[in-house]
PDB file of N, CA and C in Angstrom:
ATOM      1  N   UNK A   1       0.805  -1.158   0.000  1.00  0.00           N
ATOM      2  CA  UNK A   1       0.000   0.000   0.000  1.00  0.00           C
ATOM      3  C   UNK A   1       0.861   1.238   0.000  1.00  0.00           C
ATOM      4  N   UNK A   2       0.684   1.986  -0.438  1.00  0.00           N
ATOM      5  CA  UNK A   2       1.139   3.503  -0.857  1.00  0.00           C
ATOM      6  C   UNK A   2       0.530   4.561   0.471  1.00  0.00           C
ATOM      7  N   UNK A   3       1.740   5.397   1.225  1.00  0.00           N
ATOM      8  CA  UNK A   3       1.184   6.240   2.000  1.00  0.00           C
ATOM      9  C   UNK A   3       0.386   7.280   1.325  1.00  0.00           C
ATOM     10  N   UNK A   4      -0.211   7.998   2.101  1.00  0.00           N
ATOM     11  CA  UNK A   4      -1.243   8.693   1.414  1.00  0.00           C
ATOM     12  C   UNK A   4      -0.281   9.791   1.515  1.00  0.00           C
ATOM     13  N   UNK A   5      -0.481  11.108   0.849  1.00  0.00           N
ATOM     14  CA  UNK A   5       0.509  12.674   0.856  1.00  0.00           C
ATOM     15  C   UNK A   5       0.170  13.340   1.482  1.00  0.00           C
ATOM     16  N   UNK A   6       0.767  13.643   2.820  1.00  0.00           N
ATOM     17  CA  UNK A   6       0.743  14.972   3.618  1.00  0.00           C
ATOM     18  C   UNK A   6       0.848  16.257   2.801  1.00  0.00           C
ATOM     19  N   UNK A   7      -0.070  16.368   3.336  1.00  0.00           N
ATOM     20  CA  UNK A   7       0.030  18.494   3.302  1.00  0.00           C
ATOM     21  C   UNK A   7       0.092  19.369   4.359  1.00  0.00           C
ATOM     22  N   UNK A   8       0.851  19.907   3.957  1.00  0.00           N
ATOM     23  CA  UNK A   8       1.010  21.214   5.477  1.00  0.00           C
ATOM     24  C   UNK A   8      -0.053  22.328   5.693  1.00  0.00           C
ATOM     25  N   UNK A   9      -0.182  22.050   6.255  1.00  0.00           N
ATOM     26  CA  UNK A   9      -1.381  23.246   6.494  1.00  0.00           C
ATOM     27  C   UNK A   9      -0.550  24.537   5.669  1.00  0.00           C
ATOM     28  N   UNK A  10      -1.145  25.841   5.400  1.00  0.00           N
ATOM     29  CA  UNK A  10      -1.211  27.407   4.432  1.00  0.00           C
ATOM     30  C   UNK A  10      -0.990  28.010   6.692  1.00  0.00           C
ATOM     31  N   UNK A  11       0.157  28.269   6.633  1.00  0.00           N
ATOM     32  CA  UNK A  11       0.824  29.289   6.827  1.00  0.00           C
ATOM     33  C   UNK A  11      -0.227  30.597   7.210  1.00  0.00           C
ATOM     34  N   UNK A  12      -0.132  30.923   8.209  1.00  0.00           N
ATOM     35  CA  UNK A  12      -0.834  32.352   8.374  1.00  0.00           C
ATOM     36  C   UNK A  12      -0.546  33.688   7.873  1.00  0.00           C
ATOM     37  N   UNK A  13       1.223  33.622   7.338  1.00  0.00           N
ATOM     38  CA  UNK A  13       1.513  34.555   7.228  1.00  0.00           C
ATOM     39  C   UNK A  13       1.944  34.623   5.861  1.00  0.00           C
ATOM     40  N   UNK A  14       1.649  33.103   4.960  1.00  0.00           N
ATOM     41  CA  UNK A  14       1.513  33.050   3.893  1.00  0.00           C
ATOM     42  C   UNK A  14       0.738  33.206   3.457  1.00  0.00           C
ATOM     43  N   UNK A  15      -0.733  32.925   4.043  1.00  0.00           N
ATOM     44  CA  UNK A  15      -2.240  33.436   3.537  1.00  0.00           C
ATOM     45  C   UNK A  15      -2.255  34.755   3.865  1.00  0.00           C
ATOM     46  N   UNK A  16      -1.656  35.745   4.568  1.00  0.00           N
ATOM     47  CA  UNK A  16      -1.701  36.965   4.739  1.00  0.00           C
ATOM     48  C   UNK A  16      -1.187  37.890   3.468  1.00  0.00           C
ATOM     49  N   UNK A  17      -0.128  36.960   3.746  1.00  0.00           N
ATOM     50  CA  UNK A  17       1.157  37.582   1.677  1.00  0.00           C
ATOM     51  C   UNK A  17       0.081  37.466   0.913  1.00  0.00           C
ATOM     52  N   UNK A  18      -0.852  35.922   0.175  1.00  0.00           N
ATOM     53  CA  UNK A  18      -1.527  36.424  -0.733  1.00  0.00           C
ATOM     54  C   UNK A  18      -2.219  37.224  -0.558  1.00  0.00           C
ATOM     55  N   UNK A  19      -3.155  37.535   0.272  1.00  0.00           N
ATOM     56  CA  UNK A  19      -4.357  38.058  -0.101  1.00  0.00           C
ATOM     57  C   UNK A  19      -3.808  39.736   0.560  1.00  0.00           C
ATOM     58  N   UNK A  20      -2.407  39.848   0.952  1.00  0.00           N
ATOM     59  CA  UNK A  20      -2.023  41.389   0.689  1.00  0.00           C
ATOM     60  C   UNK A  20      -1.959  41.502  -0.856  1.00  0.00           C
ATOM     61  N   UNK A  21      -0.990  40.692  -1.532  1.00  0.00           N
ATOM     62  CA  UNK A  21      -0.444  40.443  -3.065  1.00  0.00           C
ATOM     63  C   UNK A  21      -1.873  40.751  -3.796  1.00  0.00           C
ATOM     64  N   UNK A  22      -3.085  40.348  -3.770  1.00  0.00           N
ATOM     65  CA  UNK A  22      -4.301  40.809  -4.306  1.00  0.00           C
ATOM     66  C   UNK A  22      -4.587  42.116  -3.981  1.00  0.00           C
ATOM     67  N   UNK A  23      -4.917  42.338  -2.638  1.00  0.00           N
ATOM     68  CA  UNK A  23      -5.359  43.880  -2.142  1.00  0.00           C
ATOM     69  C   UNK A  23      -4.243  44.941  -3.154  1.00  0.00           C
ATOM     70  N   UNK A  24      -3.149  44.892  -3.229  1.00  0.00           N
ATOM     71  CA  UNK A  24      -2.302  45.531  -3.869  1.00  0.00           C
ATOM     72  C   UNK A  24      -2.913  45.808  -5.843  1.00  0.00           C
ATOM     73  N   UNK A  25      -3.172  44.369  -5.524  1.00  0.00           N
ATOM     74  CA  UNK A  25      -3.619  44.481  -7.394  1.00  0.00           C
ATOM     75  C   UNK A  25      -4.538  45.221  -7.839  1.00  0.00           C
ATOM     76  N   UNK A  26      -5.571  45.227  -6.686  1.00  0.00           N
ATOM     77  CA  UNK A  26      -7.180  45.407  -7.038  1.00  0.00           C
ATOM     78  C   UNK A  26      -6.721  46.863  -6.358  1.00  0.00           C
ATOM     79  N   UNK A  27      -5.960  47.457  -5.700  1.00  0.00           N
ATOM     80  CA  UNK A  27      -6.225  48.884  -5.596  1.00  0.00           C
ATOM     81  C   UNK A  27      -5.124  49.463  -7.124  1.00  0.00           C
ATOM     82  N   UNK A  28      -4.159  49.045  -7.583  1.00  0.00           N
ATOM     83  CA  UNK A  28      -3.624  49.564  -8.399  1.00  0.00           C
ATOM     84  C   UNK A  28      -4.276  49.187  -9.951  1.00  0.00           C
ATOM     85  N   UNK A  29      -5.544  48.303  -9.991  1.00  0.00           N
ATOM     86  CA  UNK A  29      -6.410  48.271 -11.347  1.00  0.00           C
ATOM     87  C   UNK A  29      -7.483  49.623 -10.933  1.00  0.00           C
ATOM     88  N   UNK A  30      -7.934  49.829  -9.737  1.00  0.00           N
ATOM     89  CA  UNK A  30      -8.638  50.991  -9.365  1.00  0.00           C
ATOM     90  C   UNK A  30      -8.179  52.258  -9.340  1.00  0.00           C
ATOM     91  N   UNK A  31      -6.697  52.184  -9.490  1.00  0.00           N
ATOM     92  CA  UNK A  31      -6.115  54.001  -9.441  1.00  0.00           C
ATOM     93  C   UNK A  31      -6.105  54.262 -11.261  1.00  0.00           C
ATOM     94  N   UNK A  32      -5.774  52.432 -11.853  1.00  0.00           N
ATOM     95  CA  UNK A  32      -5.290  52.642 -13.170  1.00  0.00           C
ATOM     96  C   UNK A  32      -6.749  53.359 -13.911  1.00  0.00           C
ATOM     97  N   UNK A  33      -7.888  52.766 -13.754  1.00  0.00           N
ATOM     98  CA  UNK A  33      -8.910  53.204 -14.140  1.00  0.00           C
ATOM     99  C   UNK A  33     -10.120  54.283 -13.246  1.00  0.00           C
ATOM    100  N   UNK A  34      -9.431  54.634 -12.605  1.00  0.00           N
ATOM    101  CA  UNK A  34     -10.171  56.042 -12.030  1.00  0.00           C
ATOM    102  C   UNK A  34     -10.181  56.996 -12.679  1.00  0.00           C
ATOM    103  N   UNK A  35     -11.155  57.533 -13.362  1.00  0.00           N
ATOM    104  CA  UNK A  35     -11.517  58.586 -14.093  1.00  0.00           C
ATOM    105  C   UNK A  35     -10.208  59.841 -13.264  1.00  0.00           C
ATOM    106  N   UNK A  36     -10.036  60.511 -13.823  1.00  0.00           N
ATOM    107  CA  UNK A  36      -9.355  61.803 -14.017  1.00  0.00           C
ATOM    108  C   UNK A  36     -10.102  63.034 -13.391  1.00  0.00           C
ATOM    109  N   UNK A  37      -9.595  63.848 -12.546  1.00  0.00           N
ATOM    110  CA  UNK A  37     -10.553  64.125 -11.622  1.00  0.00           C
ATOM    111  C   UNK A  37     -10.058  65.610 -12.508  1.00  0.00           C
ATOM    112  N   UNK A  38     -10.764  66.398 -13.339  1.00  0.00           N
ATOM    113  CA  UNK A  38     -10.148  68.138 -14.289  1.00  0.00           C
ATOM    114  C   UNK A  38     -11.229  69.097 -13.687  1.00  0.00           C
ATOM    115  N   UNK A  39     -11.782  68.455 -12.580  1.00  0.00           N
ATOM    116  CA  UNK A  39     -12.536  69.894 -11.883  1.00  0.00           C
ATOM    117  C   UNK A  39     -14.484  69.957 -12.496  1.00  0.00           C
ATOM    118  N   UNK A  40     -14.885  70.986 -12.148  1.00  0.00           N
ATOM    119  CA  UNK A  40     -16.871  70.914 -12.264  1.00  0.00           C
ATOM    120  C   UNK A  40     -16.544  70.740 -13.893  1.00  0.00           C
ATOM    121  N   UNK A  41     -17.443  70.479 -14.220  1.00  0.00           N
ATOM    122  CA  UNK A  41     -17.793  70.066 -16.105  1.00  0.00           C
ATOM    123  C   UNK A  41     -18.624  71.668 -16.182  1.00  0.00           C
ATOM    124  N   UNK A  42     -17.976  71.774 -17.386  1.00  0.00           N
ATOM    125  CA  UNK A  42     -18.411  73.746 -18.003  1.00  0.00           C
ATOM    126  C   UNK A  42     -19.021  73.548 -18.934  1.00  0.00           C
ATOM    127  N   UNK A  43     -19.112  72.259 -19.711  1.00  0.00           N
ATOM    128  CA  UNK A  43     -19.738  72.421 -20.576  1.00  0.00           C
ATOM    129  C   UNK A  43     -21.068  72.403 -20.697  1.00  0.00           C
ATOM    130  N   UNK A  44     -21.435  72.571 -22.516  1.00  0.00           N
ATOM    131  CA  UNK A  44     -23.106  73.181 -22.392  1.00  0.00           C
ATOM    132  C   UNK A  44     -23.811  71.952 -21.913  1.00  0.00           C
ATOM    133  N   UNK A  45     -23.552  70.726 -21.819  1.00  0.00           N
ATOM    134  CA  UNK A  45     -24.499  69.179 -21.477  1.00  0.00           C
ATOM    135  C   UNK A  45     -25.230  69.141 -22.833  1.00  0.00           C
ATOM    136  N   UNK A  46     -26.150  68.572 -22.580  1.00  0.00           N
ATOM    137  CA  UNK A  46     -27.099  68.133 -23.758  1.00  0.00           C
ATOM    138  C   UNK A  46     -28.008  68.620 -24.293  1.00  0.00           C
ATOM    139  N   UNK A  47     -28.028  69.166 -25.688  1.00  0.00           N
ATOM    140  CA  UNK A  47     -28.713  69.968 -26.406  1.00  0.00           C
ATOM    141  C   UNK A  47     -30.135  69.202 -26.786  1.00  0.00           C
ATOM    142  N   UNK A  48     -31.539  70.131 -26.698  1.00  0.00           N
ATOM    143  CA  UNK A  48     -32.322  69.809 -27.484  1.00  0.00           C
ATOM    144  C   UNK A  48     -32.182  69.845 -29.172  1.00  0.00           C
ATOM    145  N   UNK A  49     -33.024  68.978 -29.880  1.00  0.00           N
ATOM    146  CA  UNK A  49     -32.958  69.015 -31.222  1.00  0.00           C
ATOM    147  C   UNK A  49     -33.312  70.670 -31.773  1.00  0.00           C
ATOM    148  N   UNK A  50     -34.240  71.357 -30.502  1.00  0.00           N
ATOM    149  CA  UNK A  50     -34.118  72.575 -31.466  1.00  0.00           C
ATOM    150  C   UNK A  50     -32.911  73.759 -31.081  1.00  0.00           C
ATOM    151  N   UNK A  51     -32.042  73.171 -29.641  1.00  0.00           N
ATOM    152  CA  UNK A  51     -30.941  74.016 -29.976  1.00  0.00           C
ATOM    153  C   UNK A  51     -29.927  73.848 -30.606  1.00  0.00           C
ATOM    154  N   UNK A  52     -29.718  72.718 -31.140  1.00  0.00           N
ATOM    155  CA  UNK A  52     -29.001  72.417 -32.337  1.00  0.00           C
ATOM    156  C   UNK A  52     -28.971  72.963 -33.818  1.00  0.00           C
ATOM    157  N   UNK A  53     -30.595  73.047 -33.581  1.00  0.00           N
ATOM    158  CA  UNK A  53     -30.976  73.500 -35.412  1.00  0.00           C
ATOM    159  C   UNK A  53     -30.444  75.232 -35.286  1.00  0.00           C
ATOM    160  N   UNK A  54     -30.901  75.728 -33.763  1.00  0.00           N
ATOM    161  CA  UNK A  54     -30.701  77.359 -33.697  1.00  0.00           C
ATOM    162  C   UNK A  54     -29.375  77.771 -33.847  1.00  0.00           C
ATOM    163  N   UNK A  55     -28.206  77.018 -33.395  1.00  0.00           N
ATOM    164  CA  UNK A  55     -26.967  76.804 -33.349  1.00  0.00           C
ATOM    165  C   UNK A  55     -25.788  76.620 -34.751  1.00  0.00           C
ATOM    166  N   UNK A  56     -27.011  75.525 -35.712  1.00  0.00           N
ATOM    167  CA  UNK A  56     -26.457  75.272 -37.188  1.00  0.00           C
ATOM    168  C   UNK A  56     -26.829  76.655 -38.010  1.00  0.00           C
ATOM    169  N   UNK A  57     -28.202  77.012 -37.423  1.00  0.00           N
ATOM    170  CA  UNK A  57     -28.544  78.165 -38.493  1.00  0.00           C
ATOM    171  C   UNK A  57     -27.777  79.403 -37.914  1.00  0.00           C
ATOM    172  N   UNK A  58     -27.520  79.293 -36.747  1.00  0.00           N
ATOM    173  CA  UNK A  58     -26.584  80.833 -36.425  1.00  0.00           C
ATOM    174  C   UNK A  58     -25.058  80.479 -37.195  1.00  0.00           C
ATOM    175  N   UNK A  59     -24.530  79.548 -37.027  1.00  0.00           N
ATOM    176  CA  UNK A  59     -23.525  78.814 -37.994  1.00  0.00           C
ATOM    177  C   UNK A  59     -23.609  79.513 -39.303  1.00  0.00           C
ATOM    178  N   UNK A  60     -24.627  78.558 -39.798  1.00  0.00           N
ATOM    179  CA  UNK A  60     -24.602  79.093 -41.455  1.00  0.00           C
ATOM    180  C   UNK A  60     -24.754  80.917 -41.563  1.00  0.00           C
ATOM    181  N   UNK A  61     -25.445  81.547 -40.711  1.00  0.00           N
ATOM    182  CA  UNK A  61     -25.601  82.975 -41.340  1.00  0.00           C
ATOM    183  C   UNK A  61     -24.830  83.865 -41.033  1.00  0.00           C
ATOM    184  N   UNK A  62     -23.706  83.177 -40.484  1.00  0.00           N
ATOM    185  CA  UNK A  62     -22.067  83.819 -39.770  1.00  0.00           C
ATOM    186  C   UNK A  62     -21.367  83.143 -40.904  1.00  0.00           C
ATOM    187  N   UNK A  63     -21.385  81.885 -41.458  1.00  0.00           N
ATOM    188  CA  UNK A  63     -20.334  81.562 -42.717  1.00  0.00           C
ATOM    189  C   UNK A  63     -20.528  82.173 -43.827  1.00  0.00           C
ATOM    190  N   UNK A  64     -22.464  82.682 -44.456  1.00  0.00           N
ATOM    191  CA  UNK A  64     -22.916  83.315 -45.487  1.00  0.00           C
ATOM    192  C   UNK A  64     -22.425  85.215 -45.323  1.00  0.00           C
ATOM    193  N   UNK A  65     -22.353  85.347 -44.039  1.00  0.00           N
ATOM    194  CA  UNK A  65     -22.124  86.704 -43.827  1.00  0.00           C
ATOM    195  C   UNK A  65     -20.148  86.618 -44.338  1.00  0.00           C
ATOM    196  N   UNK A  66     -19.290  85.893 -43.953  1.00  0.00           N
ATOM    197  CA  UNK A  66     -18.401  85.946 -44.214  1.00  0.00           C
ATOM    198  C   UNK A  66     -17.548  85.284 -45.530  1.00  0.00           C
ATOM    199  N   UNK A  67     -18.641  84.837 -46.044  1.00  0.00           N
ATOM    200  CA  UNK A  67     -18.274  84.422 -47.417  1.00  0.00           C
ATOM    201  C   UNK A  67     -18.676  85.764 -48.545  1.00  0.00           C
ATOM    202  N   UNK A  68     -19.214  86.664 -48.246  1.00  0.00           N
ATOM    203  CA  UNK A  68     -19.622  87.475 -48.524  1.00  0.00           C
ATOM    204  C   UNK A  68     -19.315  88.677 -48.271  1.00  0.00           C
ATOM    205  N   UNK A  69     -18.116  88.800 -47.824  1.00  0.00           N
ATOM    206  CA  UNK A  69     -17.798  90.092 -47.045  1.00  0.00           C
ATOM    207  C   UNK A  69     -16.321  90.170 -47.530  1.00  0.00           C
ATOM    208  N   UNK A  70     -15.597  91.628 -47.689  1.00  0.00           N
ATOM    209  CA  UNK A  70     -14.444  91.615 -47.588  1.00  0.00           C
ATOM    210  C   UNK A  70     -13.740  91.710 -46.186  1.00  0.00           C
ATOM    211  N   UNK A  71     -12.108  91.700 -46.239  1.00  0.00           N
ATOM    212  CA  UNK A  71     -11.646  91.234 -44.539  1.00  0.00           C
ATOM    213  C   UNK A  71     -10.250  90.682 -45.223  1.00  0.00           C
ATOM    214  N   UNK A  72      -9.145  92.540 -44.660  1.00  0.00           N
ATOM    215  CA  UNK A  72      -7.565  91.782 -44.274  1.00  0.00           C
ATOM    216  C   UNK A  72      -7.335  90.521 -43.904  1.00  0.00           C
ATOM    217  N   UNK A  73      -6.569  89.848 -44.350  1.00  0.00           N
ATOM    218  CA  UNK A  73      -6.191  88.674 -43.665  1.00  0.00           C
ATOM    219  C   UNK A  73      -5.131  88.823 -43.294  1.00  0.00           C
ATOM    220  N   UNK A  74      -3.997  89.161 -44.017  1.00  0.00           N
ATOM    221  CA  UNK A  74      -2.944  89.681 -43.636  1.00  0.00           C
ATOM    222  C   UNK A  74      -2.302  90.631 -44.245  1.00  0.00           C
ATOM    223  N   UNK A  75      -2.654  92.004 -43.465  1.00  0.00           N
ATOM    224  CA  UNK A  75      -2.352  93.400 -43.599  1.00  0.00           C
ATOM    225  C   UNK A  75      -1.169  93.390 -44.693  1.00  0.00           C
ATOM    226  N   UNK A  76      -0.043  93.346 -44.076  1.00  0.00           N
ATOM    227  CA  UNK A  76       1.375  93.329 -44.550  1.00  0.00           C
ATOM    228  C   UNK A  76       1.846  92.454 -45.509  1.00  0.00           C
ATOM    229  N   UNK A  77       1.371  91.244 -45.668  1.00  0.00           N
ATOM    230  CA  UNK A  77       1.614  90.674 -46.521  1.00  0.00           C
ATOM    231  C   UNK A  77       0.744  90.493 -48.048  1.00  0.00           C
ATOM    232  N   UNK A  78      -0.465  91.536 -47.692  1.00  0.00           N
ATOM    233  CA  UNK A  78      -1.234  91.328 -49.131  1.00  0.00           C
ATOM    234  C   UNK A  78      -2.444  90.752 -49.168  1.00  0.00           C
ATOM    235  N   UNK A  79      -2.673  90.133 -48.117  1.00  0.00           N
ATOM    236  CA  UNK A  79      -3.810  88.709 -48.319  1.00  0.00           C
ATOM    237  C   UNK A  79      -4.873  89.574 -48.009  1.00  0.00           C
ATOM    238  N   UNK A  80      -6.275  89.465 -48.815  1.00  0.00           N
ATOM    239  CA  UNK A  80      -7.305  89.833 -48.450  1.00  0.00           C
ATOM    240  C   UNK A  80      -8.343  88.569 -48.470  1.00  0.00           C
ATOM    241  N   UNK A  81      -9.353  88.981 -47.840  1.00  0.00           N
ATOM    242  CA  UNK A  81     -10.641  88.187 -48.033  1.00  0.00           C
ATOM    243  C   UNK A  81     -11.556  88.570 -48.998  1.00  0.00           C
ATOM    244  N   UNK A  82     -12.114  87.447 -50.350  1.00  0.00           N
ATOM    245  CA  UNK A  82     -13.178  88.280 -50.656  1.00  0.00           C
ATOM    246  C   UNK A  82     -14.145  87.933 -51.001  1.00  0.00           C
ATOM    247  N   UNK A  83     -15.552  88.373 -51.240  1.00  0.00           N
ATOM    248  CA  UNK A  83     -16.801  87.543 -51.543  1.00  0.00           C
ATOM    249  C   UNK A  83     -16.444  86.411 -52.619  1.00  0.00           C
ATOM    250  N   UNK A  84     -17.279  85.427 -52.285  1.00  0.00           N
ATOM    251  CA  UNK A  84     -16.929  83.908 -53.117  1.00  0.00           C
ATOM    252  C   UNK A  84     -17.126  84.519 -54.356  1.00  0.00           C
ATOM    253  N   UNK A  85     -18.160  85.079 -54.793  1.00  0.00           N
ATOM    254  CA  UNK A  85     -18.416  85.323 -55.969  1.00  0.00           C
ATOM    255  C   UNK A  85     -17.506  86.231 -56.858  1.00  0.00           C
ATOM    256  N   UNK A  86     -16.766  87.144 -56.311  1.00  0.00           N
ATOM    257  CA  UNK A  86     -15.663  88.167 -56.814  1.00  0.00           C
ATOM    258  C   UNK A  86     -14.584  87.249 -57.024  1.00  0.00           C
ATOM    259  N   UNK A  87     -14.152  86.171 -56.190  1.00  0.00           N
ATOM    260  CA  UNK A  87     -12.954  85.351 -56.192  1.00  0.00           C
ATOM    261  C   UNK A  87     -13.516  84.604 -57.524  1.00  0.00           C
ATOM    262  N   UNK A  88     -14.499  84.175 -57.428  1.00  0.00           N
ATOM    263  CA  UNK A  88     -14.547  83.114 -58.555  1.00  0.00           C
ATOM    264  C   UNK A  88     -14.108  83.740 -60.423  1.00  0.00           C
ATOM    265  N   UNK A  89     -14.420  85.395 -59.803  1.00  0.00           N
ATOM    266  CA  UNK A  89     -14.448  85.892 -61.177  1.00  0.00           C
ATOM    267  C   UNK A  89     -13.072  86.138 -61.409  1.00  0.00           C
ATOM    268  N   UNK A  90     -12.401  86.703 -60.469  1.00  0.00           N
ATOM    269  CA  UNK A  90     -10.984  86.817 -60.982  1.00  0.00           C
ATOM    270  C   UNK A  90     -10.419  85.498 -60.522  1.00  0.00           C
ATOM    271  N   UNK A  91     -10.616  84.612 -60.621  1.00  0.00           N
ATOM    272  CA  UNK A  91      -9.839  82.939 -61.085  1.00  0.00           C
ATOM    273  C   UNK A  91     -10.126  82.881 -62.656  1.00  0.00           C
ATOM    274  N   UNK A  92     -11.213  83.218 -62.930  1.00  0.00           N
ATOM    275  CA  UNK A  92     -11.626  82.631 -64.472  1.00  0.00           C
ATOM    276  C   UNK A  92     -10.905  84.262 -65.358  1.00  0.00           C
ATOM    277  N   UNK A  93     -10.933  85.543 -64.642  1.00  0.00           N
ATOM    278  CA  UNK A  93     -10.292  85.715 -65.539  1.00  0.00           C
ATOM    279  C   UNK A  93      -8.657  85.718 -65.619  1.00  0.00           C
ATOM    280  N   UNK A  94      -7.821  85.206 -64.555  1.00  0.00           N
ATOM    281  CA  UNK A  94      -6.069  85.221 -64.229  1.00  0.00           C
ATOM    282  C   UNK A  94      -6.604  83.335 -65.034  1.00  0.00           C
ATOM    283  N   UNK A  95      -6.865  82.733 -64.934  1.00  0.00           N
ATOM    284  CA  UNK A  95      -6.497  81.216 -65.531  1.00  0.00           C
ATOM    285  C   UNK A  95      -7.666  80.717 -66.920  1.00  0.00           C
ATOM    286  N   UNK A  96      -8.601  81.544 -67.026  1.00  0.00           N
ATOM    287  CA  UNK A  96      -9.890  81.540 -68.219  1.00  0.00           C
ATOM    288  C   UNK A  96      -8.866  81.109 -69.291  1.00  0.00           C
ATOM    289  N   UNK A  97      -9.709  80.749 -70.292  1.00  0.00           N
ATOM    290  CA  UNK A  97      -8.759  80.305 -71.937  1.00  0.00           C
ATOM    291  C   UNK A  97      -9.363  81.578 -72.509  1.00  0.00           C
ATOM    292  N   UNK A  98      -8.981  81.466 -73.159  1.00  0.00           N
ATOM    293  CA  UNK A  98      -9.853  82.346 -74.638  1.00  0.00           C
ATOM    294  C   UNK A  98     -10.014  81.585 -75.923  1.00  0.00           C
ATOM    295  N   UNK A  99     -11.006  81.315 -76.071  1.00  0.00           N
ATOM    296  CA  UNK A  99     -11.635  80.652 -77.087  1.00  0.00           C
ATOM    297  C   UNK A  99     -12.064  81.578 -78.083  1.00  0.00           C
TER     298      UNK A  99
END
């Protein structure tokens, strides 16, 4: 017959090591994923569908106002801004063919 295998009893101060060795893990997966603490939230939160639309259309009639407008861009160096429609004309006539 074959003795049977002793086991030693788990150590008190080896069951203490693991389950420090865990506590350690599970607080450093909790610092790794703790949100980022950047102070009160400023922003606007969540828009209704109609302050969105009021927002796109103040958008568009600030891009139509400035597509439409002249405006230095840079004084000193020459650059101006100018209505889409004036730009388009002097492209066709600096690069136009003549047919």
């Amino acid at each position: 017959m074959s003795d049977p295998i002793r086991t030693r009893p788990v150590s008190i101060v080896s069951a203490l090591a693991i389950l420090g060795c865990f506590a350690l893990f599970l607080l450093l997966v909790y610092i790794a994923y703790l949100p980022r603490q950047t102070g009160p939230f400023t922003g606007d939160g969540i828009r209704t569908p109609e302050e969105r639309r009021q927002i796109l259309a103040d958008l568009k009639a600030k891009e139509a106002e400035k597509i439409g407008s002249y405006a230095w861009i840079d004084q000193q160096g020459g650059v101006v801004q100018l209505p889409i429609e004036r730009a388009m004309e002097l492209t066709v006539q600096r690069y136009g063919t003549n047919n």
